[in-house]
C-alpha atoms as a PDB file:
ATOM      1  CA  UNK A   1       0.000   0.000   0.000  1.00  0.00           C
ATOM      2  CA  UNK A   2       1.157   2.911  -0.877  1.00  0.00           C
ATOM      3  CA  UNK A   3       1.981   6.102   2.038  1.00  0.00           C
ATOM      4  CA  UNK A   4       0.536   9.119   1.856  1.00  0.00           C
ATOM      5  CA  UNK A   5       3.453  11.399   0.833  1.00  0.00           C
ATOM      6  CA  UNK A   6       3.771  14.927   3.048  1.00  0.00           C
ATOM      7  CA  UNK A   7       3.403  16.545  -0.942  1.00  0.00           C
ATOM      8  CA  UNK A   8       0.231  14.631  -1.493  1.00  0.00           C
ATOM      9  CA  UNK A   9      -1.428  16.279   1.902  1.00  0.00           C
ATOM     10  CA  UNK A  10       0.330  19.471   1.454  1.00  0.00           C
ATOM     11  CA  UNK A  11      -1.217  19.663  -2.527  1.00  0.00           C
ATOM     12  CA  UNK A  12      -4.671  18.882  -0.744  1.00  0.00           C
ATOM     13  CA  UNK A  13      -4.421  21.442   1.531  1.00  0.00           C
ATOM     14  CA  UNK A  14      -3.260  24.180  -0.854  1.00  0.00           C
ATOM     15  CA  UNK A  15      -6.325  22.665  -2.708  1.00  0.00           C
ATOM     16  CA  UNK A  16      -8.482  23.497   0.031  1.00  0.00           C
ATOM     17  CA  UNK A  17      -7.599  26.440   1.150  1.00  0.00           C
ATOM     18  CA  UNK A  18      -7.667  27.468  -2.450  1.00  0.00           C
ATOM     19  CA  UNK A  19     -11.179  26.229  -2.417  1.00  0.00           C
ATOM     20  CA  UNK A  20     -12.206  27.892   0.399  1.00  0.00           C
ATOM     21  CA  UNK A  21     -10.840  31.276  -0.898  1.00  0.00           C
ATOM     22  CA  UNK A  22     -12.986  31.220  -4.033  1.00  0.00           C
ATOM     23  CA  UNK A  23     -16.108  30.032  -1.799  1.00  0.00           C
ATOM     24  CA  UNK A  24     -15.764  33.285   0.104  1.00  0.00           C
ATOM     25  CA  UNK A  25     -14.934  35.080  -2.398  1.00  0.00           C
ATOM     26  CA  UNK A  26     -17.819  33.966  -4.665  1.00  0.00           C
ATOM     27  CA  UNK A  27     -20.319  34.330  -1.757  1.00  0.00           C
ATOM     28  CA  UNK A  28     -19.251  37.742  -0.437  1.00  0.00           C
ATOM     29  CA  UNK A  29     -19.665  38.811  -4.362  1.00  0.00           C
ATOM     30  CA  UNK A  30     -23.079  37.279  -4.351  1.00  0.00           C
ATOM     31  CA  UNK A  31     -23.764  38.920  -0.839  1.00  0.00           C
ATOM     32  CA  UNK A  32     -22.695  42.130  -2.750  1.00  0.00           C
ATOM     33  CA  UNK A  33     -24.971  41.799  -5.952  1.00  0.00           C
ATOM     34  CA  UNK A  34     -27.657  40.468  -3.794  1.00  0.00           C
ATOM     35  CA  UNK A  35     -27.591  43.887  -1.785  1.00  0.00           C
ATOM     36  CA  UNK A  36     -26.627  45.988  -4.909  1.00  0.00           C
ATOM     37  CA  UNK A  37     -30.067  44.320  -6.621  1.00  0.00           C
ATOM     38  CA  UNK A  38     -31.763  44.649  -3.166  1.00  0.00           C
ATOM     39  CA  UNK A  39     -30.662  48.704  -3.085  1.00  0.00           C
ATOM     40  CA  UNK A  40     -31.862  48.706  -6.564  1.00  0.00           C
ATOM     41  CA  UNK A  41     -35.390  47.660  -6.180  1.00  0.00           C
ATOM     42  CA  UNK A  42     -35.923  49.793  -3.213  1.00  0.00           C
ATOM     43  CA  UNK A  43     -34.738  53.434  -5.640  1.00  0.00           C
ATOM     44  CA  UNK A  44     -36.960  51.628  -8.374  1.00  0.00           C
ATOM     45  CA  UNK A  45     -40.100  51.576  -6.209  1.00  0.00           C
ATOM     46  CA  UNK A  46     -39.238  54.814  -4.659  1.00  0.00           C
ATOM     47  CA  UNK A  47     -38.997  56.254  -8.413  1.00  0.00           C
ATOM     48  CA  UNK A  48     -42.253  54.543  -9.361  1.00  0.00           C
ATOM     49  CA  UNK A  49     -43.648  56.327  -6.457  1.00  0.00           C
ATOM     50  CA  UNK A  50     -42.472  59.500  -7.015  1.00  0.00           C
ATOM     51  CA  UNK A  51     -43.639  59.163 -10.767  1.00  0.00           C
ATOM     52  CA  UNK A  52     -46.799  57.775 -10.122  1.00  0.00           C
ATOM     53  CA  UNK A  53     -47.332  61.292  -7.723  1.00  0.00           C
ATOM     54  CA  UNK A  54     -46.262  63.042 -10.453  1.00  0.00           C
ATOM     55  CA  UNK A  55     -48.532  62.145 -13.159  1.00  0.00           C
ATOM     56  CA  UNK A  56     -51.553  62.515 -10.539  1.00  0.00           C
ATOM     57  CA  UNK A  57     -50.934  65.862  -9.898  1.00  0.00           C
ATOM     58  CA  UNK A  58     -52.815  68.470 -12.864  1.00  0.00           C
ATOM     59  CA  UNK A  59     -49.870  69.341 -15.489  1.00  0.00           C
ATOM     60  CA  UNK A  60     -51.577  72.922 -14.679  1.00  0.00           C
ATOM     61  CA  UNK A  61     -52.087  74.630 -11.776  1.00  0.00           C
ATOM     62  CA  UNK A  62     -56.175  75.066 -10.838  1.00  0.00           C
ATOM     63  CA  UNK A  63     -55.386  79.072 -10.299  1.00  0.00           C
ATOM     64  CA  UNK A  64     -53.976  79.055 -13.992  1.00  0.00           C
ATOM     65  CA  UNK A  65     -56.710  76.960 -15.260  1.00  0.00           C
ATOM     66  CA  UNK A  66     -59.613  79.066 -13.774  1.00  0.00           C
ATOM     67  CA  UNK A  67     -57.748  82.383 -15.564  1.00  0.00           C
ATOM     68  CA  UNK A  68     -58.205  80.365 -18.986  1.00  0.00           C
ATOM     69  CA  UNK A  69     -61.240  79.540 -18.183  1.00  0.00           C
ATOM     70  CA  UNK A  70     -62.744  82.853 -17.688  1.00  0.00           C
ATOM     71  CA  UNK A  71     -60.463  84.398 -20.611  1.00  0.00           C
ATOM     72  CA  UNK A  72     -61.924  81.906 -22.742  1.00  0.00           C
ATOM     73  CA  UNK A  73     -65.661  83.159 -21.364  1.00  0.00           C
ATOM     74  CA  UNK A  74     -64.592  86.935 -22.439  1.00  0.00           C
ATOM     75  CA  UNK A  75     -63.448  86.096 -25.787  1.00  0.00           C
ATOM     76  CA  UNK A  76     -66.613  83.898 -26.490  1.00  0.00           C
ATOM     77  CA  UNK A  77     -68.862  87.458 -24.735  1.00  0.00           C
ATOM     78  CA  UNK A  78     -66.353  89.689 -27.066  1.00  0.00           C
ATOM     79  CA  UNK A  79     -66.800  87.461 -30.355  1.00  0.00           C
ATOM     80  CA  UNK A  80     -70.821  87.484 -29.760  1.00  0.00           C
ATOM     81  CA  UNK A  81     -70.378  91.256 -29.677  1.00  0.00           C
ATOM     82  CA  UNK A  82     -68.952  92.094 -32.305  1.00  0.00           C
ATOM     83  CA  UNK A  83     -71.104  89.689 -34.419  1.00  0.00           C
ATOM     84  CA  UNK A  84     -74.052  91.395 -32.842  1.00  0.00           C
ATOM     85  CA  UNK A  85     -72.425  94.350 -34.056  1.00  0.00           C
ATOM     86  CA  UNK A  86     -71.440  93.722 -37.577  1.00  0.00           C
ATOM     87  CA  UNK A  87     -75.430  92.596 -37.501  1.00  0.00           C
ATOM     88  CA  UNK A  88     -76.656  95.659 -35.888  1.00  0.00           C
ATOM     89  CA  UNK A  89     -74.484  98.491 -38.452  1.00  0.00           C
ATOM     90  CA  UNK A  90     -75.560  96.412 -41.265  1.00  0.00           C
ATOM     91  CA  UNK A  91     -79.156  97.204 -40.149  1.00  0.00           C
ATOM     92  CA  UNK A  92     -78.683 100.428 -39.153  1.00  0.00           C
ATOM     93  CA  UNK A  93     -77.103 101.290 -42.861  1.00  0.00           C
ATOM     94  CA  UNK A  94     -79.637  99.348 -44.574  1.00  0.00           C
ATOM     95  CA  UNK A  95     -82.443 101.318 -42.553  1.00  0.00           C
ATOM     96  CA  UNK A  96     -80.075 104.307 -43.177  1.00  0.00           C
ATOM     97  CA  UNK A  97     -80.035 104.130 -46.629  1.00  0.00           C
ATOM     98  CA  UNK A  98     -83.598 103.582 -46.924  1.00  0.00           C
ATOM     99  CA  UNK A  99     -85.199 106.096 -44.923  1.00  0.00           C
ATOM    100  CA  UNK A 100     -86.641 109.153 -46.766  1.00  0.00           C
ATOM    101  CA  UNK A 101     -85.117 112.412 -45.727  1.00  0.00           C
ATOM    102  CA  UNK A 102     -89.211 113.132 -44.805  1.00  0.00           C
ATOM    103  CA  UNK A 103     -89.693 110.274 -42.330  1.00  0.00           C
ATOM    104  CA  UNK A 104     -88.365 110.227 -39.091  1.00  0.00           C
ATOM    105  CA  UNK A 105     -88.240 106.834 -36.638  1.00  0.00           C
ATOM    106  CA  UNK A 106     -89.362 106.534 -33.234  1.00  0.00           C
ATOM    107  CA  UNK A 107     -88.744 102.798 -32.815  1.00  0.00           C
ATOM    108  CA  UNK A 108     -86.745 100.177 -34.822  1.00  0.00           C
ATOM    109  CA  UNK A 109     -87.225  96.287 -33.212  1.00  0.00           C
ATOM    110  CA  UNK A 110     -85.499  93.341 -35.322  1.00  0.00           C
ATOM    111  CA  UNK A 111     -85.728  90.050 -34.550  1.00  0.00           C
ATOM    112  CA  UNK A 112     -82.941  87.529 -36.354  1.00  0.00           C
ATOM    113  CA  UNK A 113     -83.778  84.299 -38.071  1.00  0.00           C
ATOM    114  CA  UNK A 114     -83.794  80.993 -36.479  1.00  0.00           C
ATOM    115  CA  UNK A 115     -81.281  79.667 -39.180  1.00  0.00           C
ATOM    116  CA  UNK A 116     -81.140  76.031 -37.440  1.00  0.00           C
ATOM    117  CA  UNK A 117     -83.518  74.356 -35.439  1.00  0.00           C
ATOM    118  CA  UNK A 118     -82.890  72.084 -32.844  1.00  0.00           C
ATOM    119  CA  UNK A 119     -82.489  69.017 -34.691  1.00  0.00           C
ATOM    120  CA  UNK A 120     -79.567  70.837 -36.777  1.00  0.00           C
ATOM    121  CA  UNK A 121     -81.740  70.584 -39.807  1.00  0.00           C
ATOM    122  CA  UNK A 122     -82.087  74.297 -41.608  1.00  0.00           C
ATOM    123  CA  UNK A 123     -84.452  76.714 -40.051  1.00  0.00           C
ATOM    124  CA  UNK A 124     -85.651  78.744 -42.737  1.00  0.00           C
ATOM    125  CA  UNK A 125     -86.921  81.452 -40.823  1.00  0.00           C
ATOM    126  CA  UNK A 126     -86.769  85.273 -41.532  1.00  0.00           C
ATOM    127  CA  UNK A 127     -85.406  88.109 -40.081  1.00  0.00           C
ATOM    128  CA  UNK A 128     -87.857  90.564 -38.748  1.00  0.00           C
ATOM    129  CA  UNK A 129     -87.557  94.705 -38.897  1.00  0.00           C
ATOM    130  CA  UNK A 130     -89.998  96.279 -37.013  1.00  0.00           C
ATOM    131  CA  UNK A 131     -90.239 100.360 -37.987  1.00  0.00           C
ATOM    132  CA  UNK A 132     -92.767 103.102 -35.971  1.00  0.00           C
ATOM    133  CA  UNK A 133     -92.053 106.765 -37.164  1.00  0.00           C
ATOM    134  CA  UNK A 134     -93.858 109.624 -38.848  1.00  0.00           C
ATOM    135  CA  UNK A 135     -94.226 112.003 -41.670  1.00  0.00           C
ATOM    136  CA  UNK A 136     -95.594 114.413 -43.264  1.00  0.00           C
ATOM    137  CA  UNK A 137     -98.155 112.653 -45.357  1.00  0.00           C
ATOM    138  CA  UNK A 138     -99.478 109.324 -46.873  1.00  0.00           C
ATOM    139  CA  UNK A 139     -97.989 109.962 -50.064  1.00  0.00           C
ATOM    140  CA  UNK A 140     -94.544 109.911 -47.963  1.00  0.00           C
ATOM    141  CA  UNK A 141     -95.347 106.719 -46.045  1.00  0.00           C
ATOM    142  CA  UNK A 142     -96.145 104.905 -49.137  1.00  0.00           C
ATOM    143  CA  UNK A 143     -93.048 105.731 -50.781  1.00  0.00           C
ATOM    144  CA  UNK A 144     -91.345 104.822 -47.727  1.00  0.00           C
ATOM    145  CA  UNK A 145     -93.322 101.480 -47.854  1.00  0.00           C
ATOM    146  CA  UNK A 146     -92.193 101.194 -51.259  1.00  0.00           C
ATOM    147  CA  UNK A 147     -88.595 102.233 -50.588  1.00  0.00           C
ATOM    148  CA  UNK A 148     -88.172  98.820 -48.557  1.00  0.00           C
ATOM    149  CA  UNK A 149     -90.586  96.307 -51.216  1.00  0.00           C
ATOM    150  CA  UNK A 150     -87.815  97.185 -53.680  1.00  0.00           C
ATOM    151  CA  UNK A 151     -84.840  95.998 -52.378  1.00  0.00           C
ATOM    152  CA  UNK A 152     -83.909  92.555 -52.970  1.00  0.00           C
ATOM    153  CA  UNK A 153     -83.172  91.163 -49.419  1.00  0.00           C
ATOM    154  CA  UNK A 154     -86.907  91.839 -48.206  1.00  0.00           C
ATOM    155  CA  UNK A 155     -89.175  89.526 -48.484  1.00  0.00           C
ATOM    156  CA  UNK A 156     -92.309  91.221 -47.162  1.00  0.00           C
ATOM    157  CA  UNK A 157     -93.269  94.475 -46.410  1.00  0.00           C
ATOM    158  CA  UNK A 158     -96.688  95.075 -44.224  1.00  0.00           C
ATOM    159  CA  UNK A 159     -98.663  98.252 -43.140  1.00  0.00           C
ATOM    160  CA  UNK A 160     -98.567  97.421 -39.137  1.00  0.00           C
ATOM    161  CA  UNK A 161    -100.297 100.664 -38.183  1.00  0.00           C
ATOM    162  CA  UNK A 162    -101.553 104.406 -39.925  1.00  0.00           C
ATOM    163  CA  UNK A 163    -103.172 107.407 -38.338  1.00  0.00           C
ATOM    164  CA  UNK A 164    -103.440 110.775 -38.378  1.00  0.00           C
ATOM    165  CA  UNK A 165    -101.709 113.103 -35.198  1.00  0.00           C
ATOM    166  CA  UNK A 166    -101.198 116.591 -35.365  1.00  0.00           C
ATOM    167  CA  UNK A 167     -97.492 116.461 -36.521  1.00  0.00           C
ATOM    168  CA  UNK A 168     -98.564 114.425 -39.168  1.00  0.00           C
ATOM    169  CA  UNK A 169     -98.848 110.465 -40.295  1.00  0.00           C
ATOM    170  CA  UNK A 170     -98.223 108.192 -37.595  1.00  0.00           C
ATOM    171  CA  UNK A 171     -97.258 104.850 -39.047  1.00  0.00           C
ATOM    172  CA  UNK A 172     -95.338 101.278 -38.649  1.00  0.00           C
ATOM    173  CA  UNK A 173     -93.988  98.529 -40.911  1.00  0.00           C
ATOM    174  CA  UNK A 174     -93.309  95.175 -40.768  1.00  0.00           C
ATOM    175  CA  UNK A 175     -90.323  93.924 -42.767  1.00  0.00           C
ATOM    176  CA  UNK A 176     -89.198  90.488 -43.393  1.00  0.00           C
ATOM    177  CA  UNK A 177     -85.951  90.407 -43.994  1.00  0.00           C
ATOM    178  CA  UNK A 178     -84.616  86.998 -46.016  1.00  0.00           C
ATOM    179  CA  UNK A 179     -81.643  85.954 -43.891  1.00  0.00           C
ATOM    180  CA  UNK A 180     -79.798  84.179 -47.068  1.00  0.00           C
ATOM    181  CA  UNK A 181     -79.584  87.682 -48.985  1.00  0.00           C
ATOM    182  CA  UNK A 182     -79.224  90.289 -46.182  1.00  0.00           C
ATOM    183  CA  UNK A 183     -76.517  87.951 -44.175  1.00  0.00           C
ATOM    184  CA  UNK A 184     -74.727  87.428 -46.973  1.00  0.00           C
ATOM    185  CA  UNK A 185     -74.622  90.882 -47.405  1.00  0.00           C
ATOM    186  CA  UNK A 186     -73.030  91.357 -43.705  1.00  0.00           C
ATOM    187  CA  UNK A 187     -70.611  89.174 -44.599  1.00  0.00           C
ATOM    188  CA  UNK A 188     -68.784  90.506 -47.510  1.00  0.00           C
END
């Protein structure tokens, strides 16, 4: 049988300390990764966190968005305005333009068209001009009756009322206005 030579039990031992080196090694590098991954996932959920808190909160602050808000409301108020307007001088030239230099106005009432109804489909209403004034004589309110039946964007014109006062004729029409021609009109 053969003796175990002192080389043969030194080798083994180098062998094992070796060995247990690279054990300690390797598991105090795992240890490391492990708590490396470990400190990893903790920032990641703290991140998601953070992110998640983020995105919840409004990109805009409610102060800021309640200032839009309301400067939206003015320029909608300002835009109805001035459409009202562009309406109202196109009237008030048409009725301008019209008037003979006899008659004088008391009252002027208009009424616009109902272009759409509620179902979206076209409304197909008119535009009504109410007129009260007076002059000198009938002759002068029938011209002035006439005046309007010529122009192409009425429609209708009606006697509303007629009487005598002591300044002279008292009288009113009724104009229908057709919202196709006289809009157009406004518009260019």
């Amino acid at each position: 049988m053969a003796s175990a030579s002192p080389t043969n039990g030194r080798v083994v031992r180098i062998v094992f300390v070796i060995s247990l080196v690279a054990g300690c090694l390797a598991a105090i590098v795992y240890g490391g990764v492990f708590l490396w991954q470990r400190s990893l996932n903790i920032k990641s959920t703290e991140l998601t966190k953070e992110i998640q808190q983020i995105e919840s909160q409004p990109i805009i602050d409610k102060a800021f968005a309640q200032d839009i808000k309301a400067t939206n409301e003015a320029i909608k108020v300002l835009k109805n305005l001035l459409a009202s307007h562009i309406v109202s001088e196109s009237l008030f030239k048409l009725v301008e333009d019209q008037t003979l230099t006899k008659v004088s106005w008391d009252s002027l009432t208009f009424k616009a068209p109902q272009l759409f109804s509620s179902t979206g489909a076209a409304g197909g209403g008119l535009a009504s001009l109410s007129l009260s004034g007076s002059t000198q004589t009938y002759l002068m309110a029938g011209r002035q009756l006439r005046a309007f039946e010529d122009l192409p964007e009425v429609k209708s014109v009606k006697l509303s009322q007629f009487g005598e006062s002591d300044s002279g004729v008292n009288f009113g029409l009724n104009i229908d206005l057709s919202p196709d021609s006289f809009f157009l009109k406004i518009n260019y």
